[in-house]
PDB file of N, CA and C in Angstrom:
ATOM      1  N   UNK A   1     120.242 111.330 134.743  1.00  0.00           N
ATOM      2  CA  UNK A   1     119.985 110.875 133.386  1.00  0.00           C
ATOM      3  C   UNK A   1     120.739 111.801 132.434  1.00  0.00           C
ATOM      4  N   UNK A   2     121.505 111.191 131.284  1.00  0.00           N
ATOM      5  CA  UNK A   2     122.059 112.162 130.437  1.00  0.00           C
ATOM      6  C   UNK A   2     121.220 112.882 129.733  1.00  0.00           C
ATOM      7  N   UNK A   3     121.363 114.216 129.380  1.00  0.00           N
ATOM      8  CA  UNK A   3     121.041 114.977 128.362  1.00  0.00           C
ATOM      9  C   UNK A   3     120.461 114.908 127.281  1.00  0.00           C
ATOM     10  N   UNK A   4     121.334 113.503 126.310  1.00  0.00           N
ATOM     11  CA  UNK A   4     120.894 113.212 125.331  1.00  0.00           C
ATOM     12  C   UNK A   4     119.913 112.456 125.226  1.00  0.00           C
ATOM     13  N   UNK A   5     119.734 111.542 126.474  1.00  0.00           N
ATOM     14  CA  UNK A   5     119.011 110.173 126.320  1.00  0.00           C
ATOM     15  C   UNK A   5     117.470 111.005 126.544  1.00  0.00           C
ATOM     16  N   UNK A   6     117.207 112.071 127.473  1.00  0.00           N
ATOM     17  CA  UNK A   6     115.967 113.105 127.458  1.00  0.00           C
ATOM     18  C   UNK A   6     115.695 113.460 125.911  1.00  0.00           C
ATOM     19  N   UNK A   7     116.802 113.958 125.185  1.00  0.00           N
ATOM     20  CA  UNK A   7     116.539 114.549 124.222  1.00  0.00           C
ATOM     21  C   UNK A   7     116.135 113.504 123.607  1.00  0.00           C
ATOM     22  N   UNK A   8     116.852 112.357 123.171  1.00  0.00           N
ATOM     23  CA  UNK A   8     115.926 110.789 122.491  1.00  0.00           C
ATOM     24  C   UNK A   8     114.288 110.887 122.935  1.00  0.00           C
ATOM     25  N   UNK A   9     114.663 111.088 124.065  1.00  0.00           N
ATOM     26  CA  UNK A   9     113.349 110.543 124.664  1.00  0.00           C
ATOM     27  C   UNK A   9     112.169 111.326 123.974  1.00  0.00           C
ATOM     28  N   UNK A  10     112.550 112.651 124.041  1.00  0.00           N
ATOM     29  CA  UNK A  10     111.651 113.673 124.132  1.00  0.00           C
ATOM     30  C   UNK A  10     111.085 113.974 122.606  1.00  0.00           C
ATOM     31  N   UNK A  11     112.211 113.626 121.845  1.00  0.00           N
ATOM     32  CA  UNK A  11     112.123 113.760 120.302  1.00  0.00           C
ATOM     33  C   UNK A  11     111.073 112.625 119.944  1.00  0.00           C
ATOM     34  N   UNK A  12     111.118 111.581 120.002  1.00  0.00           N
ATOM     35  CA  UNK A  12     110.616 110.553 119.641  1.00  0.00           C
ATOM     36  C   UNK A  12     109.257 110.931 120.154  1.00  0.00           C
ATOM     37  N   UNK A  13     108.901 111.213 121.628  1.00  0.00           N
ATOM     38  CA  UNK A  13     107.935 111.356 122.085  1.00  0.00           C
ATOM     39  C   UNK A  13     106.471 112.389 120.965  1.00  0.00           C
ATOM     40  N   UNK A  14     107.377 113.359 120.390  1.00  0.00           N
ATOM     41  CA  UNK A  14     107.014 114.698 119.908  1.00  0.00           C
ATOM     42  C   UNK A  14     106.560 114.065 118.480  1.00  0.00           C
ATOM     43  N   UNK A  15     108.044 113.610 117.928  1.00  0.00           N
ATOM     44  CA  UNK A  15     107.267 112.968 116.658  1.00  0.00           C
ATOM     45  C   UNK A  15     106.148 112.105 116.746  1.00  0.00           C
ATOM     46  N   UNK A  16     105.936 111.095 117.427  1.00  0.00           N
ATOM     47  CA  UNK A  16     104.178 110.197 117.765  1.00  0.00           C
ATOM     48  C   UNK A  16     103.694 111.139 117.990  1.00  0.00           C
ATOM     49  N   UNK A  17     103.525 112.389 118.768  1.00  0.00           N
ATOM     50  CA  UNK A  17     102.272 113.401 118.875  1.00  0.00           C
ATOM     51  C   UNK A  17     102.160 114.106 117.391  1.00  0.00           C
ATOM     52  N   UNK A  18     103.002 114.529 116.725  1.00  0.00           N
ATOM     53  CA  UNK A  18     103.133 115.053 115.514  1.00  0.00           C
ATOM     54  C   UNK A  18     101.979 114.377 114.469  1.00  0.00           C
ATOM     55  N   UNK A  19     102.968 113.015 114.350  1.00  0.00           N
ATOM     56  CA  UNK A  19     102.393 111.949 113.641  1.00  0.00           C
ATOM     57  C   UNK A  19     100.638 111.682 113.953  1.00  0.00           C
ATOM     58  N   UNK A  20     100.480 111.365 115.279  1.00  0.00           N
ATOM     59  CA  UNK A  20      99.367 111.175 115.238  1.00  0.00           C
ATOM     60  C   UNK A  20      98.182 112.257 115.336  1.00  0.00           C
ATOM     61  N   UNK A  21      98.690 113.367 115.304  1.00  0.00           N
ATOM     62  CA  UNK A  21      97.637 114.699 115.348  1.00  0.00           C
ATOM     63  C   UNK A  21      97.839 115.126 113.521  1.00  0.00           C
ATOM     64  N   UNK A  22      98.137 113.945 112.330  1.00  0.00           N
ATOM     65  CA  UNK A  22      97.740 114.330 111.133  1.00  0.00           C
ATOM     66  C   UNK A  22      99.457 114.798 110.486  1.00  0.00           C
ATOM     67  N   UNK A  23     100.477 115.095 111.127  1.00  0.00           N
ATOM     68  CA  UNK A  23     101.483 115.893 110.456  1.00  0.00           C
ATOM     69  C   UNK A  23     102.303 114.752 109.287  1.00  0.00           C
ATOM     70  N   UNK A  24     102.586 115.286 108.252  1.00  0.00           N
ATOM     71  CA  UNK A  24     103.477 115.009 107.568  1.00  0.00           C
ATOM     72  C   UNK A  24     104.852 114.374 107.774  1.00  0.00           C
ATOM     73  N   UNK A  25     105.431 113.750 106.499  1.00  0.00           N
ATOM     74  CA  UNK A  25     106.612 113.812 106.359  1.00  0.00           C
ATOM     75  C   UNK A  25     107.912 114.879 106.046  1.00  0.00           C
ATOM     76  N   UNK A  26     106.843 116.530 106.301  1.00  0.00           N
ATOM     77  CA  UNK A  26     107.942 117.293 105.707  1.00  0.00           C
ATOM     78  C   UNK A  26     108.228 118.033 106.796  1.00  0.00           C
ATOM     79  N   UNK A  27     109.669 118.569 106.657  1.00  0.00           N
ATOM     80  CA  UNK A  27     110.444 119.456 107.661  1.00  0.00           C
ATOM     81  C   UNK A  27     109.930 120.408 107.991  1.00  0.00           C
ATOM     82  N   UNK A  28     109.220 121.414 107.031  1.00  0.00           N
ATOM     83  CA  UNK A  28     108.707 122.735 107.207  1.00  0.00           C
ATOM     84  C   UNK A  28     107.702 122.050 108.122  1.00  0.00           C
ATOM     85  N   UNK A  29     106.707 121.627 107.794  1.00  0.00           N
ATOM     86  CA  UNK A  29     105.233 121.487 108.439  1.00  0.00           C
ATOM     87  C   UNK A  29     105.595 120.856 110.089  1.00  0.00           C
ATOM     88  N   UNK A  30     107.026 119.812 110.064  1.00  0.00           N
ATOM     89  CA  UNK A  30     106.961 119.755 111.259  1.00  0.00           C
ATOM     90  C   UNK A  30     107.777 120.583 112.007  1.00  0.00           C
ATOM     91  N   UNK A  31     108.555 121.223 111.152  1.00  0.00           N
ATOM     92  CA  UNK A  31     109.079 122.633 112.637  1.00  0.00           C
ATOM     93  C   UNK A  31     108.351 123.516 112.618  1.00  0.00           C
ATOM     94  N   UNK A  32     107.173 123.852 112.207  1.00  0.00           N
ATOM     95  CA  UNK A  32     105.720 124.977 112.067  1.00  0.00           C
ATOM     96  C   UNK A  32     104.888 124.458 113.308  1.00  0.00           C
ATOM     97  N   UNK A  33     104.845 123.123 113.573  1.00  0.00           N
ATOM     98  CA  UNK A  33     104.003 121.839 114.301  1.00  0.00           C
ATOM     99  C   UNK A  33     105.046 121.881 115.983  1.00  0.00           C
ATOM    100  N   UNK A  34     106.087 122.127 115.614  1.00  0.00           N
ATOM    101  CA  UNK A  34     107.202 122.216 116.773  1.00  0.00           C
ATOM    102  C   UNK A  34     107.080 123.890 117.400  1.00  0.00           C
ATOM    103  N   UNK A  35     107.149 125.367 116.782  1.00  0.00           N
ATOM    104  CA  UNK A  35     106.815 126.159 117.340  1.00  0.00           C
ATOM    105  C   UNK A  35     105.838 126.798 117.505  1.00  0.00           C
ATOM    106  N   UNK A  36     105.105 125.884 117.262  1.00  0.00           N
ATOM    107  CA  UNK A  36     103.344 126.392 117.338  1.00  0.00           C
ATOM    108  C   UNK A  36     103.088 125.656 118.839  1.00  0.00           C
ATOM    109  N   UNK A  37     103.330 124.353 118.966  1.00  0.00           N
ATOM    110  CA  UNK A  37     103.229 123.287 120.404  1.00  0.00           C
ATOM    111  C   UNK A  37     104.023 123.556 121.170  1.00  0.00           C
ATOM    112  N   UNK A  38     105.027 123.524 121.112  1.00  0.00           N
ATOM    113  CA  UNK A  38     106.180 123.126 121.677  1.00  0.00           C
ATOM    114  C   UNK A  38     107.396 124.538 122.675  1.00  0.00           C
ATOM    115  N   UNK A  39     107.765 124.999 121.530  1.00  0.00           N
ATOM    116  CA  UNK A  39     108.570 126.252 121.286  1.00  0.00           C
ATOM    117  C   UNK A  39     108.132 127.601 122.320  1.00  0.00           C
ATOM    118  N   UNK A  40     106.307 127.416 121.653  1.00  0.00           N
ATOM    119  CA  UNK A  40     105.701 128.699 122.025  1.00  0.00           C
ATOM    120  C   UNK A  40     106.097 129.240 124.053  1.00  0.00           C
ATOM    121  N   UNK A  41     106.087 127.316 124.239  1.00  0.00           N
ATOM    122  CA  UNK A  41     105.895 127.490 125.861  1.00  0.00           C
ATOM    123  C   UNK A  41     107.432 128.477 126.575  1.00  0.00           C
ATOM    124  N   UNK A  42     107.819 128.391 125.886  1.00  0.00           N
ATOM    125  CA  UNK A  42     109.724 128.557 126.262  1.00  0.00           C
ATOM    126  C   UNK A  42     109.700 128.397 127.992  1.00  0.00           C
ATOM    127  N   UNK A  43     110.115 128.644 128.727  1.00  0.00           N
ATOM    128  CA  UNK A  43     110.451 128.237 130.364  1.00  0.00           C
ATOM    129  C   UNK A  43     109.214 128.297 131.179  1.00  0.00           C
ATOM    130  N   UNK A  44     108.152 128.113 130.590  1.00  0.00           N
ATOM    131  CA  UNK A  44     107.172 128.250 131.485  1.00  0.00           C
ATOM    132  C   UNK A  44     106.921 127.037 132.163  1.00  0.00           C
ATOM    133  N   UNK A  45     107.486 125.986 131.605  1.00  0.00           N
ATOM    134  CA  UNK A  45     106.988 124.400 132.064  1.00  0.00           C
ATOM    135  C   UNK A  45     108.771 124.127 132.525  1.00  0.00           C
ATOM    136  N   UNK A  46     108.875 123.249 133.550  1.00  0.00           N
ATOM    137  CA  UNK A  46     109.921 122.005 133.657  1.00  0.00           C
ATOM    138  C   UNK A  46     109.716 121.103 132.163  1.00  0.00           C
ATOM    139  N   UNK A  47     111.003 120.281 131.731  1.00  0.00           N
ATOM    140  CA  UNK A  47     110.942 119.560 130.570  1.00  0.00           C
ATOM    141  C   UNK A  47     110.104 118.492 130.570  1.00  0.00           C
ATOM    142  N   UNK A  48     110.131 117.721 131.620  1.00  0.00           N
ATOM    143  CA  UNK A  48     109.303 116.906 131.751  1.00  0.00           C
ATOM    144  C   UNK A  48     108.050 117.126 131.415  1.00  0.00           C
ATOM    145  N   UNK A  49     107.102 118.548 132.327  1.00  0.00           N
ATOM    146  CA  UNK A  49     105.644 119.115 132.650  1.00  0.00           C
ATOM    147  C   UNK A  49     105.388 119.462 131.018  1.00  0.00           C
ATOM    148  N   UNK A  50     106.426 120.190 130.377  1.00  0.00           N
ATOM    149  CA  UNK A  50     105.966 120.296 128.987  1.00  0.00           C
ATOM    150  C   UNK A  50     105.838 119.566 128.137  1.00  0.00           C
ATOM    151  N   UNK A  51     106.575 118.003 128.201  1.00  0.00           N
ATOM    152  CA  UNK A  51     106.399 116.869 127.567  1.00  0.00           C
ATOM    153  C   UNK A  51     105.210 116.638 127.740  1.00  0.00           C
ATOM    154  N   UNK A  52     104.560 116.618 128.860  1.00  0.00           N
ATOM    155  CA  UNK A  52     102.882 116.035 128.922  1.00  0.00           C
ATOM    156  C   UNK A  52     102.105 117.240 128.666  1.00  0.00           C
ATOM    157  N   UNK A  53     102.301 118.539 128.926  1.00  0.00           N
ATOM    158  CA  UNK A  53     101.876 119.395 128.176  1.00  0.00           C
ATOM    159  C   UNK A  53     101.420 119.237 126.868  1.00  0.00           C
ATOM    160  N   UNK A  54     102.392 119.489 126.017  1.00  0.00           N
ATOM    161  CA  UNK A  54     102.092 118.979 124.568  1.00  0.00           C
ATOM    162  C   UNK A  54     101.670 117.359 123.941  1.00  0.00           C
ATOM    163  N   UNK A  55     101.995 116.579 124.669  1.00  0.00           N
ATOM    164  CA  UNK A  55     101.712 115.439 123.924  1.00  0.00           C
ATOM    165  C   UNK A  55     100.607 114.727 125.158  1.00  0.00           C
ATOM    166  N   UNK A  56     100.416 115.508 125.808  1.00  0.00           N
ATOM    167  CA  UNK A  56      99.269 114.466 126.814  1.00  0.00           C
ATOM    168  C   UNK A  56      99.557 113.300 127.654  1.00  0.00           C
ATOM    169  N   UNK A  57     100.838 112.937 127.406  1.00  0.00           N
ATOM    170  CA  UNK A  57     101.114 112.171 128.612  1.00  0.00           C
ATOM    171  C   UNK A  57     102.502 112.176 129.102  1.00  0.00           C
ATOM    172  N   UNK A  58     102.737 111.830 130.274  1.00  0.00           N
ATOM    173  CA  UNK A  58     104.013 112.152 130.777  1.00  0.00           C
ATOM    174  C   UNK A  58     105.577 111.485 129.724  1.00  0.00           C
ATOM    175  N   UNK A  59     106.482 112.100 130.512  1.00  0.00           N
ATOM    176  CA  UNK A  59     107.851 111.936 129.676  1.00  0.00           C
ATOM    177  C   UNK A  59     107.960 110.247 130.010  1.00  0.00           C
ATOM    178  N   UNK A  60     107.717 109.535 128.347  1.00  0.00           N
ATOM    179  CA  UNK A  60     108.762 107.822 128.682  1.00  0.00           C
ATOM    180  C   UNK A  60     108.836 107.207 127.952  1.00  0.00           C
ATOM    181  N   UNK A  61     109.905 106.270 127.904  1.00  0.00           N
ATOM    182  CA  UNK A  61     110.783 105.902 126.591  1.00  0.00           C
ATOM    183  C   UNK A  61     109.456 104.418 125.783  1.00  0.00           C
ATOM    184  N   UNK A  62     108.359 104.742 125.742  1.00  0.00           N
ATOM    185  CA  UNK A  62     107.452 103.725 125.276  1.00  0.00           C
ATOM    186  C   UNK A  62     107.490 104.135 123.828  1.00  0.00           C
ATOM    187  N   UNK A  63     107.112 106.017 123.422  1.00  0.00           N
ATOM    188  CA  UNK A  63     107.751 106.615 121.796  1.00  0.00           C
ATOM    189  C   UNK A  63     108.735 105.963 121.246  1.00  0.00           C
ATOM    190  N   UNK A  64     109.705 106.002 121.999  1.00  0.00           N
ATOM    191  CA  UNK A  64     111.285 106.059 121.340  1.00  0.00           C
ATOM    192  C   UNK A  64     111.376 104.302 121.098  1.00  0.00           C
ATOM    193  N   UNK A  65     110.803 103.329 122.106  1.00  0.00           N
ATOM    194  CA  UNK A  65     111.483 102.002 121.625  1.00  0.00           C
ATOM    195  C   UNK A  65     110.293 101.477 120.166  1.00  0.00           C
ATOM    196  N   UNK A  66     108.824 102.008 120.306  1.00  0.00           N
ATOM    197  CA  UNK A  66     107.836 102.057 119.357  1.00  0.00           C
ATOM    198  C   UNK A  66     108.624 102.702 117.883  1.00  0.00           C
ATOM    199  N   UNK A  67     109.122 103.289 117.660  1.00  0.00           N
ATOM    200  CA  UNK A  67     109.887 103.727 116.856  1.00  0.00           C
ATOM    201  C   UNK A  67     110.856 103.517 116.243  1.00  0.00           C
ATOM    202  N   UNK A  68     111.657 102.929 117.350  1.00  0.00           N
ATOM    203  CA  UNK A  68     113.360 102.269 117.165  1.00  0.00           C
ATOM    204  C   UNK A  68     112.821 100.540 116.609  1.00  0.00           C
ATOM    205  N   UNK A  69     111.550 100.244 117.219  1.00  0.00           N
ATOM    206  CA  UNK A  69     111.266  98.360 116.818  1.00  0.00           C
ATOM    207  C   UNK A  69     110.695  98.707 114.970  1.00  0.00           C
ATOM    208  N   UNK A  70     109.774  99.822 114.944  1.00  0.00           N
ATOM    209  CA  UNK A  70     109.138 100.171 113.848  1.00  0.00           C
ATOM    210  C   UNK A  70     109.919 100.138 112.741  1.00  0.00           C
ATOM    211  N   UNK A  71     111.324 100.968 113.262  1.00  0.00           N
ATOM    212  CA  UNK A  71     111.932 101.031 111.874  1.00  0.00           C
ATOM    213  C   UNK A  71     113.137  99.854 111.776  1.00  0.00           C
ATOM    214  N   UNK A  72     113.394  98.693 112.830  1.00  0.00           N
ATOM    215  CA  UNK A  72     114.278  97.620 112.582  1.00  0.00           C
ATOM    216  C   UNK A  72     113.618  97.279 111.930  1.00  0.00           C
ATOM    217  N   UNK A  73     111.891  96.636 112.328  1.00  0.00           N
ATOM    218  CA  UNK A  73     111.386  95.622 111.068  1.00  0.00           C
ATOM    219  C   UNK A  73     111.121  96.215 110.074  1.00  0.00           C
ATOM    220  N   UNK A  74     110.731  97.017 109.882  1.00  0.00           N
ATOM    221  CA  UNK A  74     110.388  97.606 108.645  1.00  0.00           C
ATOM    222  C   UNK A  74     111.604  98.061 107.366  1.00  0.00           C
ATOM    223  N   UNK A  75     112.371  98.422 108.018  1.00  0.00           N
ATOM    224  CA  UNK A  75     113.464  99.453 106.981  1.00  0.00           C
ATOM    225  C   UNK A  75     114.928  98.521 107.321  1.00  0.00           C
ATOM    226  N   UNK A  76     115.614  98.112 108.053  1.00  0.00           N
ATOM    227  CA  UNK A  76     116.592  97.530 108.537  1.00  0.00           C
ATOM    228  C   UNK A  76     116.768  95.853 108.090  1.00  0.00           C
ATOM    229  N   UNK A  77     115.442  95.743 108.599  1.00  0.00           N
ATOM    230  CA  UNK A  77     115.461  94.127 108.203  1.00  0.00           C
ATOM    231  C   UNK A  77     113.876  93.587 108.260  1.00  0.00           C
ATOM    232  N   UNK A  78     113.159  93.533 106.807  1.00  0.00           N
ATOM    233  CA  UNK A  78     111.650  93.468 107.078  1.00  0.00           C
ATOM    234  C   UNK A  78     111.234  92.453 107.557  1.00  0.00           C
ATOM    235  N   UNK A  79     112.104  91.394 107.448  1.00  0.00           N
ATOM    236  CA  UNK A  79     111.706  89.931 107.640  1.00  0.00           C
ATOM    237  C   UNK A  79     111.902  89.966 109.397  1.00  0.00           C
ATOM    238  N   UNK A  80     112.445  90.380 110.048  1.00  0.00           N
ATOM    239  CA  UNK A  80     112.679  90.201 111.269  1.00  0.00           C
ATOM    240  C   UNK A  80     111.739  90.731 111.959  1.00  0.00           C
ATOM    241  N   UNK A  81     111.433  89.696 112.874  1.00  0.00           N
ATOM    242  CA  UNK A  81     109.900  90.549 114.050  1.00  0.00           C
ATOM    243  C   UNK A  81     110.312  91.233 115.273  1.00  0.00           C
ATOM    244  N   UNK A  82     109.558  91.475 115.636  1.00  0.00           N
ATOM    245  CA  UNK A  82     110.187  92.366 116.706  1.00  0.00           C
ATOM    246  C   UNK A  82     110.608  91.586 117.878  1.00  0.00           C
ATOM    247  N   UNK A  83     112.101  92.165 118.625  1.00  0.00           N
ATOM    248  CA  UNK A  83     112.593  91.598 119.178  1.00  0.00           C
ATOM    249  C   UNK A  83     111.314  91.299 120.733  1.00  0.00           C
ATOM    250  N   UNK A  84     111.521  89.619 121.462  1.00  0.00           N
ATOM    251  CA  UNK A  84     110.381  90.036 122.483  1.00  0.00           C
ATOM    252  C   UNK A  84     111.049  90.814 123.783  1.00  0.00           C
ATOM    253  N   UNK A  85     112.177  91.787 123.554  1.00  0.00           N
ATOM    254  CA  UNK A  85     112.507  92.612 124.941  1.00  0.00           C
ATOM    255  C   UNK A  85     111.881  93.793 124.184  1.00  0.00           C
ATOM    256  N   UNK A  86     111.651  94.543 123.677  1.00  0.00           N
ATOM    257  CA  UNK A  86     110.649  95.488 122.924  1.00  0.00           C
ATOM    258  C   UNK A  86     109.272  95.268 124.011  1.00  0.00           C
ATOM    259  N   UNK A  87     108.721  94.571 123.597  1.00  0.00           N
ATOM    260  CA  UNK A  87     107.331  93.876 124.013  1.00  0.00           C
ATOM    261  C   UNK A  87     107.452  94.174 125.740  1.00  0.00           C
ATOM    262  N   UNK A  88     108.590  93.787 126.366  1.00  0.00           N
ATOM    263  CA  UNK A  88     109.107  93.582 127.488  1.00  0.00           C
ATOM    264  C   UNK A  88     109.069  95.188 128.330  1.00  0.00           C
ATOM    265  N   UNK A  89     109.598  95.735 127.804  1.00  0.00           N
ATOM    266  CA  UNK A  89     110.029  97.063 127.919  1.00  0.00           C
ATOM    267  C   UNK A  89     109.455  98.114 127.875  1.00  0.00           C
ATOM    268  N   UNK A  90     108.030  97.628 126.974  1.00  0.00           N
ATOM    269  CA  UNK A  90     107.060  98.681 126.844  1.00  0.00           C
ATOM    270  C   UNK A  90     105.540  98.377 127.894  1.00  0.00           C
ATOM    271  N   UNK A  91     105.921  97.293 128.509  1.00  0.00           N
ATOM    272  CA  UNK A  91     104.439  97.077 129.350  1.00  0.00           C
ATOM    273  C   UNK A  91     104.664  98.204 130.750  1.00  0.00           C
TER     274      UNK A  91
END
């Protein structure tokens, strides 16, 4: 798996834990929220083990397409519903 597509993965993943444990829209509060969770662990976990570490469930792209559908309809094009391979992809 590439590099980046983990890092998608993993980012997205972090922001829904962020988001849903109360955090903001601001940078400070969420890189305060990033080395307080996240950061603190430095090599003690595999990337994966620390993904479910911090966010409680294992590493998978269910964040990232929840996110990527969230902001087509919403911000991209409001009128458009969500595509049904979204729906597909996340069962």
């Amino acid at each position: 798996i590439p590099a980046y597509l983990l890092g998608f993965l993993g980012a997205a993943q972090l922001y829904k834990t962020y988001r849903q444990q109360g955090g903001a829209h601001d940078l400070t509060d969420g890189m305060k929220w990033i080395a307080d969770n996240y950061s603190v662990h430095g090599h003690l976990y595999t990337f994966p083990d620390l993904m479910e570490h911090v966010t409680g469930v294992p590493l998978s792209p269910d964040a990232y397409f929840e996110i990527a559908s969230d902001r087509w309809t919403h911000h991209v094009h409001p009128k458009h519903q969500k595509p049904a391979y979204v729906s597909e992809l996340s069962r």
